[in-house]
Each structure stands twice: as C-alpha cells, then as structure tokens.
Protein backbone atom coordinates (compact mmCIF):
# COMPACT_ATOMS: atom_id res chain seq x y z
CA UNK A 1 23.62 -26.92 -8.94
CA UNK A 2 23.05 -24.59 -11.75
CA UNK A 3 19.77 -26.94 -12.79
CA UNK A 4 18.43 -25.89 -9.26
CA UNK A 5 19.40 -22.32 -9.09
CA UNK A 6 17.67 -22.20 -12.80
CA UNK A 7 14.53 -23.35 -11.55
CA UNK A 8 14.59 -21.36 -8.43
CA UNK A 9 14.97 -18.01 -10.60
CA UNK A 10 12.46 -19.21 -13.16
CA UNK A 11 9.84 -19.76 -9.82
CA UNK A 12 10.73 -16.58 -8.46
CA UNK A 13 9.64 -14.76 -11.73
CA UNK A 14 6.91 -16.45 -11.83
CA UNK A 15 5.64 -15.67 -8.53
CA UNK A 16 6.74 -11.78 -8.60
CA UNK A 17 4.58 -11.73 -12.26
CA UNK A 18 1.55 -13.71 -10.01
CA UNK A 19 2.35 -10.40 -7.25
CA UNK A 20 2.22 -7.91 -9.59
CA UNK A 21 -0.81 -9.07 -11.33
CA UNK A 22 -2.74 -9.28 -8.07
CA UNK A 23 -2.21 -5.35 -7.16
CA UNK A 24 0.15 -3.34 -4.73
CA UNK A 25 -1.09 -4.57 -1.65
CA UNK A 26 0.15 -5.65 1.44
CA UNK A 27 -0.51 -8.87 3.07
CA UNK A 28 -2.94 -7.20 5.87
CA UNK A 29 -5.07 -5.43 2.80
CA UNK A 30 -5.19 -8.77 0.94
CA UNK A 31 -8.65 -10.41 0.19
CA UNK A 32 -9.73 -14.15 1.22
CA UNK A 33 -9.61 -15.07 -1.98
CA UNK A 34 -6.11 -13.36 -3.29
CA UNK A 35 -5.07 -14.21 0.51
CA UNK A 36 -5.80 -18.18 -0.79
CA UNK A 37 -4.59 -17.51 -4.01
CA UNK A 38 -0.68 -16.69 -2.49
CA UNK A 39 -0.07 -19.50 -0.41
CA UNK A 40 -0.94 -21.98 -3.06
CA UNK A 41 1.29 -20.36 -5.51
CA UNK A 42 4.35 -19.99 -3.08
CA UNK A 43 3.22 -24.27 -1.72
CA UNK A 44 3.25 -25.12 -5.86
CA UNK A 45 6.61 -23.33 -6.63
CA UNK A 46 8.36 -25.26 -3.24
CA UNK A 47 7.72 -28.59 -4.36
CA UNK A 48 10.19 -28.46 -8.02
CA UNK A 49 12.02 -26.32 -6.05
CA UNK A 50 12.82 -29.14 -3.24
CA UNK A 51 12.44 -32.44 -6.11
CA UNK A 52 14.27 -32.43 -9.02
CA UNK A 53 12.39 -35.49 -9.85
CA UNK A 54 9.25 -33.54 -10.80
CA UNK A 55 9.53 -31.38 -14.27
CA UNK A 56 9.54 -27.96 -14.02
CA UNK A 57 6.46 -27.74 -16.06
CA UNK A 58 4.56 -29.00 -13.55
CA UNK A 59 4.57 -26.27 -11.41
CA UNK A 60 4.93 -23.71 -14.22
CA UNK A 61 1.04 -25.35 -15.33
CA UNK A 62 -0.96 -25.47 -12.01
CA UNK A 63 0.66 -21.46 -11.32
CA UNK A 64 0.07 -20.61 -14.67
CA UNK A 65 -4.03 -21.97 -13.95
CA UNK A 66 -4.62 -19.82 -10.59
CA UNK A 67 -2.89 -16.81 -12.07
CA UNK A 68 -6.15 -16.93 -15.05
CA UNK A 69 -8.64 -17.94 -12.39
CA UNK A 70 -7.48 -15.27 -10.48
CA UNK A 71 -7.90 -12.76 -13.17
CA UNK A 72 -10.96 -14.11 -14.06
CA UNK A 73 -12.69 -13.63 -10.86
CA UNK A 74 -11.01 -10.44 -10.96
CA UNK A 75 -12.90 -9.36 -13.73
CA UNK A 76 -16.32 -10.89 -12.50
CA UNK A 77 -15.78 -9.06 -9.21
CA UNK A 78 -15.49 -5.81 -11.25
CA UNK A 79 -18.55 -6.78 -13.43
CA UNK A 80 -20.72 -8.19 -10.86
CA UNK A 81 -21.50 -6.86 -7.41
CA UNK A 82 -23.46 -9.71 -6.43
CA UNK A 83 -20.40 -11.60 -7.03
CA UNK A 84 -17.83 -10.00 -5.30
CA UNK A 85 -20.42 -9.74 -2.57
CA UNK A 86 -19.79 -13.41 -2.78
CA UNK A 87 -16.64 -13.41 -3.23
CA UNK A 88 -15.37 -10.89 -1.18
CA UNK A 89 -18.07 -10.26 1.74
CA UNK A 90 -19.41 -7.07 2.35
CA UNK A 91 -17.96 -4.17 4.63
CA UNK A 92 -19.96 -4.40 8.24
CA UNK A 93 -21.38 -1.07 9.99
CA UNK A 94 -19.69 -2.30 13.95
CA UNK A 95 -20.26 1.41 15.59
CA UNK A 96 -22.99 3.59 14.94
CA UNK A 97 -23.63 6.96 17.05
CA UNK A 98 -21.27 5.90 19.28
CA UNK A 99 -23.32 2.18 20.03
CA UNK A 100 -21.36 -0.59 20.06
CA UNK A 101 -23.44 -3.09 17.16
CA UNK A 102 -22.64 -6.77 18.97
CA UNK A 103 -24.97 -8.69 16.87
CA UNK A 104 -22.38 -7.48 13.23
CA UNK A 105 -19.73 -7.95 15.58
CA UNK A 106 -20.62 -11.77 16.79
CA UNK A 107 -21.63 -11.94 12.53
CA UNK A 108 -18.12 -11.02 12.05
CA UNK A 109 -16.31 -12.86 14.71
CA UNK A 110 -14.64 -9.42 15.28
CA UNK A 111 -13.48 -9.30 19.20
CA UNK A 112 -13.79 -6.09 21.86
CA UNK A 113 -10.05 -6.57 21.93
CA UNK A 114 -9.15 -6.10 17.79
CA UNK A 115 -11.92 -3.65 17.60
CA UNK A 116 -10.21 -1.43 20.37
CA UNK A 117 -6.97 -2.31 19.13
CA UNK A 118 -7.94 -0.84 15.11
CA UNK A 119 -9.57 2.56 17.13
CA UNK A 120 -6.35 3.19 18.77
CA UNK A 121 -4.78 2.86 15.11
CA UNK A 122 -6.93 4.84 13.96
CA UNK A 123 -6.35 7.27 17.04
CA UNK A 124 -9.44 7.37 18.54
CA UNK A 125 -9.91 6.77 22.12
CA UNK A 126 -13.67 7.83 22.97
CA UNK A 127 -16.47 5.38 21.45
CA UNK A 128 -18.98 8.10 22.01
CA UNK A 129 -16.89 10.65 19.17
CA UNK A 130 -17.37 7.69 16.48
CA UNK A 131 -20.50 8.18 14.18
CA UNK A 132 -19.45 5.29 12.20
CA UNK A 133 -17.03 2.63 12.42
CA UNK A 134 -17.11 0.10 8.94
CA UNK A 135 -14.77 -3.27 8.95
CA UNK A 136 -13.87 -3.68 6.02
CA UNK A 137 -13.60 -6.56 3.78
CA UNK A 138 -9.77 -6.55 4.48
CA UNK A 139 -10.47 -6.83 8.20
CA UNK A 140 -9.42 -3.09 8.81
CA UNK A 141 -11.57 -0.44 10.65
CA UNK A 142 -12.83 2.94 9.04
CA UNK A 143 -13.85 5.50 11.36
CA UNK A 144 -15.91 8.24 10.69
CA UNK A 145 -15.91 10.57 13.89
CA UNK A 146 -19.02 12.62 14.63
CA UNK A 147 -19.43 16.15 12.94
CA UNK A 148 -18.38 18.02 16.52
CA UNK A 149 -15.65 15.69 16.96
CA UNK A 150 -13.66 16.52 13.63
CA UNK A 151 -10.57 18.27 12.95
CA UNK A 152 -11.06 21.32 12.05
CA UNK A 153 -10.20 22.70 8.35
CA UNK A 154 -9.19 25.69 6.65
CA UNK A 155 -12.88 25.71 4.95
CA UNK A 156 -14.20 25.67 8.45
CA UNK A 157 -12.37 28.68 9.19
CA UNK A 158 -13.35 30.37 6.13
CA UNK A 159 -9.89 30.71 5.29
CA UNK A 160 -7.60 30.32 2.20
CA UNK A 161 -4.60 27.97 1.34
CA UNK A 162 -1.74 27.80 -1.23
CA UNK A 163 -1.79 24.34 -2.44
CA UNK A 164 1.87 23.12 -2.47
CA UNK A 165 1.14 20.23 -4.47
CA UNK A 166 2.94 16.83 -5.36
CA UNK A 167 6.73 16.89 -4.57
CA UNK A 168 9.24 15.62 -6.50
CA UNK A 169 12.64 14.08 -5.84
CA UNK A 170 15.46 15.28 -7.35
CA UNK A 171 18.15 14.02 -5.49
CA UNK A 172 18.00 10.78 -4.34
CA UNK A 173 20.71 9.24 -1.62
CA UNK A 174 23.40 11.41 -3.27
CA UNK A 175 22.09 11.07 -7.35
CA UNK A 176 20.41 13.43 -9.42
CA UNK A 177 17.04 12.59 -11.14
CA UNK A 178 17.36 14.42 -14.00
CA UNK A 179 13.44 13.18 -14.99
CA UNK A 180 12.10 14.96 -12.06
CA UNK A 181 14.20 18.12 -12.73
CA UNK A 182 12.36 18.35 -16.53
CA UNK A 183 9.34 17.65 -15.02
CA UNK A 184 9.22 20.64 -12.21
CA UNK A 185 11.03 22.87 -15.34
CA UNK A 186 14.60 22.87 -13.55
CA UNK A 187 17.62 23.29 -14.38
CA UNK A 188 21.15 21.57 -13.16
CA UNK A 189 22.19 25.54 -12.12
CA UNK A 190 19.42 26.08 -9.97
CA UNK A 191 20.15 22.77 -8.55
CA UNK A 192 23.34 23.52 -7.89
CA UNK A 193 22.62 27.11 -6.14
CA UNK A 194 19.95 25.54 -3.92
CA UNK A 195 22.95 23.37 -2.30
CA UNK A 196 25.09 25.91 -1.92
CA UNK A 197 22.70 27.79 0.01
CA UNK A 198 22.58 25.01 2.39
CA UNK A 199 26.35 24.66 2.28
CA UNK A 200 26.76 21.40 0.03
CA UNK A 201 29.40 21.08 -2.91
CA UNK A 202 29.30 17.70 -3.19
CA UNK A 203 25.95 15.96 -4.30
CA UNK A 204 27.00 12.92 -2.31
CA UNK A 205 25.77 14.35 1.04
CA UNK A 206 22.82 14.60 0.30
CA UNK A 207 20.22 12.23 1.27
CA UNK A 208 16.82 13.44 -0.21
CA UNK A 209 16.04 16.69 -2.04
CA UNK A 210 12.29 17.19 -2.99
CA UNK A 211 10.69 20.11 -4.96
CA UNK A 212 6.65 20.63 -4.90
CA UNK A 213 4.51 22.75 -7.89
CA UNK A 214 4.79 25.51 -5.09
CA UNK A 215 8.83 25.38 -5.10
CA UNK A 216 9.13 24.79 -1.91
CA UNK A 217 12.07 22.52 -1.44
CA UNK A 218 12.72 19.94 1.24
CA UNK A 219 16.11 18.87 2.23
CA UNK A 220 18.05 16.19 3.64
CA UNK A 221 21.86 15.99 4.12
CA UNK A 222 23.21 12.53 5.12
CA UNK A 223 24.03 11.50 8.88
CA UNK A 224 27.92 12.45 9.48
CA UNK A 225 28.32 14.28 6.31
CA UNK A 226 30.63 17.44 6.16
C-alpha cells in the first residue's frame, strides 16, 4: 500500500510540473498539439499506477521525453511562424461584413450550429452587426462588431474618467493579507476603521475586502454573519 500511494504522488507531481510547464490554460483554449500532449501523459502515468510489475522509471522516462518535445516545439513555434502555422493552424476569417464565408467554414469543418452557438457567447445575435468573426486556433470565435454597432465609450463621448485601477485583496474569507496592505500603503488601523464603518468587529465575517489605486473599497460580509 504505501509502494502504490508513493508512486501515485510521485505521478501526480509529475503531471502538475508537465501542467504548469504547458501554460494556464484551460482545456477548451488548449492547442492540438498540447491537447495530444495531455492525454498521453495522464495514459503513461495510469499504467505504473495500475501494475506494480512495471518500474516506476518507466513512466517517469517516456513523461520526462514529451515534456522536452513539448518545450521544444514550444520554442520553434515562438521562433518560427511557418512552423507553428504548421503546428498550430492558422486563425480562419468565418464572417466578414456581415457574409457568412461557407467555403472557410466547410475548410474548417465548423457547423451553422457551433458558429451560432460561439455568437450567442459572445452576445451577439444579428449576423449583419459582425464586421469580422475569426475562429481561432483554439476553436473559439472573435467577433469584431461593425463600427455603428459598438458600445459606446467615454472617448466617444468626449468625456473624462478616473481610472480606479487594479484592486487588491486584503481580506480574504475572514484573513488579513498583510502583503496587499504594504502594497496599497495601508495600515492595520485603517483596516480596522473601514470595518467598523460597515459594522464588523470581528475579521471572521468577512468574506472579501478589496482596495483599488483609487481607494475605493469593495466589501463582502459572509452569508448569516452577525
């Protein structure tokens, strides 16, 4: 038992390293090729998981050899467009002035259905308001809505804007970050005022507690505390 639960945790490193090296991604935003590269890793780490007959090291080995082709083809991509053309396809122009493109879309084997389906995601309803629509190499739609069909923006309205700025959090799910309160030049004090002005004594109610550059504070006081 402890000989399996050994190799399990030295697996499960192993694969969180292979993860982590490949990028914060989620599985929808993955590439073919890092797409590939995942389900052969988690396939090779199940089989000395499941057999104790087979040594360790030989799933440590082939892992260890996708992680550096992965990395190397990582590097070519970044080095070579050509390549990652190759490797990684090219985004597809689908909707142009509002005109459905069928021949990218039958080069893509992209459907009516998922192309509707990524509009609606990407809240748009009208084809005729799109000026460009782009899949991706992910498989994702990016829509580009014609110029009259834009939100409009405080530059638009020739107006003017405090930026607020990153927020921070200083209080997170009833602890301080003491980090975050250097960082926005705060001190415990002031902490402590700002939850007394909303009525809290005890940091434990509180949920969330964010400060941006502007000082404007958000606030969030745990469900069913008093």
């Amino acid at each position: 038992m402890i000989t399996a639960v050994i190799r399990t945790v030295i697996l499960y490193l192993l694969i969180i390293i292979g993860i982590r090296l490949m990028g914060k991604r989620q599985i929808g935003q993955l590439e073919p090729s890092e797409l590939v590269l995942s389900l052969l890793i988690a396939d090779l780490a199940a089989v000395p998981m499941q057999d104790f007959g087979i040594p360790l090291i030989m799933g440590i080995i082939p892992i260890l050899t996708l992680l550096c082709l992965s990395t190397i083809l990582s590097v070519l991509t970044v080095k070579s467009i050509r390549f990652r053309a190759l490797l990684c396809s090219r985004p597809s122009i689908v909707i142009q002035d509002g005109k459905i493109l069928t021949r990218e879309m039958v080069k893509n084997r992209f459907t009516v259905d998922e192309l509707m389906e990524e509009l609606r995601m990407a809240g748009v309803t009208d084809l005729a308001s799109v000026k460009y629509a782009v899949l991706e190499t992910t498989g994702r739609i990016s829509v580009v809505p014609k110029a009259e069909d834009r939100p409009v923006t405080i530059r638009d309205l020739d107006l003017t804007a405090e930026d607020a700025g990153m927020p921070v959090i200083v209080i997170s799910d009833g602890r301080i970050l003491s980090k975050n309160l250097k960082i926005r030049s705060l001190s415990m004090e002031w902490l402590h005022a700002e939850l007394l002005k909303r009525g809290v004594r005890d940091i434990r109610q509180v949920f969330l507690m964010t400060v941006d550059e502007a000082g404007g504070v958000y606030f969030a006081e745990k469900e069913g505390a008093q």
